[in-house]
C-alpha atoms as a PDB file:
ATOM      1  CA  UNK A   1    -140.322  34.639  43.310  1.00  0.00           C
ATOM      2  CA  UNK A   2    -141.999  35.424  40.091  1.00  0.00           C
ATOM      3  CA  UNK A   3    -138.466  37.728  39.142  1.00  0.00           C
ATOM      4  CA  UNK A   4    -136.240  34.659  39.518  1.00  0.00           C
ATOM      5  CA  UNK A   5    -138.224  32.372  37.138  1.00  0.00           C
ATOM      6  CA  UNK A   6    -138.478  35.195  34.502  1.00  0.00           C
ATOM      7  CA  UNK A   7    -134.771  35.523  35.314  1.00  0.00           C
ATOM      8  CA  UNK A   8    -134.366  31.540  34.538  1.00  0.00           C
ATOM      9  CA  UNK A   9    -136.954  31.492  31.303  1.00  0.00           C
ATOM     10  CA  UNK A  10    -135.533  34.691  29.320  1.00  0.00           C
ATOM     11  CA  UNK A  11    -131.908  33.445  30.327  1.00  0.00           C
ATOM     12  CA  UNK A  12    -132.749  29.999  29.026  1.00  0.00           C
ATOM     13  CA  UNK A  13    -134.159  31.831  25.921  1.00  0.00           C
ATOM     14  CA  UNK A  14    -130.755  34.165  25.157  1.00  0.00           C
ATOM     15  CA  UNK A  15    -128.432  30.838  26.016  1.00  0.00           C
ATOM     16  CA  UNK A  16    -130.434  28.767  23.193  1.00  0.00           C
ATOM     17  CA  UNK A  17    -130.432  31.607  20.787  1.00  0.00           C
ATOM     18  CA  UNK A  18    -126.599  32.223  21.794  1.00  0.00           C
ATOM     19  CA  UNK A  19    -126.105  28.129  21.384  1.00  0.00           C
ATOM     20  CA  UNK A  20    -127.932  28.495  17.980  1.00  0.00           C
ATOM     21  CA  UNK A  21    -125.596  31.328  16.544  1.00  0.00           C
ATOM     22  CA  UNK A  22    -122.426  29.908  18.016  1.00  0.00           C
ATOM     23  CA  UNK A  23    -121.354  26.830  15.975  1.00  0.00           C
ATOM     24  CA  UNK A  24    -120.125  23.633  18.007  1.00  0.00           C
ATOM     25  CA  UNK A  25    -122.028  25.305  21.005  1.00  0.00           C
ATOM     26  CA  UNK A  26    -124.976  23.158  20.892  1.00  0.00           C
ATOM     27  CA  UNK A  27    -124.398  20.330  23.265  1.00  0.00           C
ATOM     28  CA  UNK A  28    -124.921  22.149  26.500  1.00  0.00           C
ATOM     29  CA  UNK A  29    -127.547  20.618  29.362  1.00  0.00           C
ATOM     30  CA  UNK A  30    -130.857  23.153  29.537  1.00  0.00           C
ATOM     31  CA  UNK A  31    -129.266  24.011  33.188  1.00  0.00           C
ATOM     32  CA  UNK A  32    -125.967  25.301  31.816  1.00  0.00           C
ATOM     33  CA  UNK A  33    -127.753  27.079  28.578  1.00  0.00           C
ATOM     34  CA  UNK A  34    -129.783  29.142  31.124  1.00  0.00           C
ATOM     35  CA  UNK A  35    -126.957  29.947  33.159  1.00  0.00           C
ATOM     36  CA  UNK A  36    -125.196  30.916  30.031  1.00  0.00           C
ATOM     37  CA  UNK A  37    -127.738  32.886  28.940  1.00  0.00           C
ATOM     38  CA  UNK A  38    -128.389  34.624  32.767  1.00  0.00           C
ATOM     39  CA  UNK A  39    -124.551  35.424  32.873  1.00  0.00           C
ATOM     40  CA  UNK A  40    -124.674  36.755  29.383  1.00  0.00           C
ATOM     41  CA  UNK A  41    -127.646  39.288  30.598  1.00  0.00           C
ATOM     42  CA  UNK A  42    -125.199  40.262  33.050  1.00  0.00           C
ATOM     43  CA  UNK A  43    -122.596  40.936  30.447  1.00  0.00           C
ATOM     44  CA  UNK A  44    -124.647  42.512  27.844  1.00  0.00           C
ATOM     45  CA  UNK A  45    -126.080  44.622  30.629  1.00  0.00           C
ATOM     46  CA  UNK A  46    -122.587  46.058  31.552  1.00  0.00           C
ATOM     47  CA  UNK A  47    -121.851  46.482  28.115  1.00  0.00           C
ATOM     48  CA  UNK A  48    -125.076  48.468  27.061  1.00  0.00           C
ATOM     49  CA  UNK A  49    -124.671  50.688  30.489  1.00  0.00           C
ATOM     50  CA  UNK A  50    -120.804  51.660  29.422  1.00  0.00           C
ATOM     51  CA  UNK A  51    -122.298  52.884  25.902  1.00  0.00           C
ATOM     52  CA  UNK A  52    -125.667  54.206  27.050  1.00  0.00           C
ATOM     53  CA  UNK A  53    -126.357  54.986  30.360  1.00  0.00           C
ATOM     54  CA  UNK A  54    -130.275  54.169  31.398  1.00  0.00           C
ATOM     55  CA  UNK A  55    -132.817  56.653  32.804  1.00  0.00           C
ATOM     56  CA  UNK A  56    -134.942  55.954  35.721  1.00  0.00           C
ATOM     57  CA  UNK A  57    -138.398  54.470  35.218  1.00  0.00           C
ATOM     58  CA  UNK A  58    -136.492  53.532  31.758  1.00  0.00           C
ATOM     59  CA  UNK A  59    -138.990  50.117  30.119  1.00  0.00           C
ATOM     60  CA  UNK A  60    -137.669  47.045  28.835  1.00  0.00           C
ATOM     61  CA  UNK A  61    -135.932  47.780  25.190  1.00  0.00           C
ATOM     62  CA  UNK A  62    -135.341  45.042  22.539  1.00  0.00           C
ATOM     63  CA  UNK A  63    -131.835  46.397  22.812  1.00  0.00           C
ATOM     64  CA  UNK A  64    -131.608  44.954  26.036  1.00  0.00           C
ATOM     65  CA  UNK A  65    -132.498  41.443  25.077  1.00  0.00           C
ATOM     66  CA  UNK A  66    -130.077  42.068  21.927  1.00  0.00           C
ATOM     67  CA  UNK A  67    -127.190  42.839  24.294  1.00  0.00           C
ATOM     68  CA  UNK A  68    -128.278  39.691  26.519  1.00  0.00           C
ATOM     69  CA  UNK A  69    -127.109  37.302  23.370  1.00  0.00           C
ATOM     70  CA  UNK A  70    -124.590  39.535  22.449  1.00  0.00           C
ATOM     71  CA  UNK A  71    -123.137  38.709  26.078  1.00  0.00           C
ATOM     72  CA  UNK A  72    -123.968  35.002  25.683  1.00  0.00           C
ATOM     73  CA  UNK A  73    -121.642  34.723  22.651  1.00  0.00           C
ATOM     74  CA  UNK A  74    -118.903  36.635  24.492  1.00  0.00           C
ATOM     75  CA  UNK A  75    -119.122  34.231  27.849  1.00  0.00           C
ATOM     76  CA  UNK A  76    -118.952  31.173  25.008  1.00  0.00           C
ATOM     77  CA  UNK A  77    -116.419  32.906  23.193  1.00  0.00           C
ATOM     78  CA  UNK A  78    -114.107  33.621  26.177  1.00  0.00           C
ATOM     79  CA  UNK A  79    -114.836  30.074  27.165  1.00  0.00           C
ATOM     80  CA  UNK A  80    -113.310  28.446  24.864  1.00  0.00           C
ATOM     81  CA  UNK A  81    -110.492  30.423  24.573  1.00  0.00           C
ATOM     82  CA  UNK A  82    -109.705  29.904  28.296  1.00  0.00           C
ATOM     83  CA  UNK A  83    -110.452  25.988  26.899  1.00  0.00           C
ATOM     84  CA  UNK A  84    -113.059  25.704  29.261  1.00  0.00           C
ATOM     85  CA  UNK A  85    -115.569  23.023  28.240  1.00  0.00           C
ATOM     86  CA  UNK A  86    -119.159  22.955  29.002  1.00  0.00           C
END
């Protein structure tokens, strides 16, 4: 139980940051910025795994987090151009 609320706060954290960085981004509900920010986790995640492939036992890295808002601003980018509004 205690995984799926970390999973909601950091997500929450990487969609405001992501809002903050992405101009005209910043008049999502708190429910959709931490689903933007959990999806962009999921992104980032594949990304970093294609260009570095983690070890077992391997801590959490900054670079992880980095790639989570890195995602973020993809999922907002690729939102808008599908014209998808939020």
């Amino acid at each position: 139980m205690f995984h799926l609320i970390r999973i909601v706060i950091v997500g929450f954290i990487v969609g405001l940051i992501a809002r903050a960085i992405v101009p005209g981004a910043d008049s999502m509900k708190w429910y959709l910025t931490a689903l933007l920010g959990i999806v962009g986790a999921f992104v980032g995640g594949l990304i970093h795994k294609l260009v570095h492939p983690a070890t077992a036992g391997e801590p959490f890295h900054p670079a992880g987090f980095l790639m989570s808002i890195v995602g973020a601003i993809i999922v907002i980018l690729a939102g808008r151009a599908l014209h998808i509004t939020i």
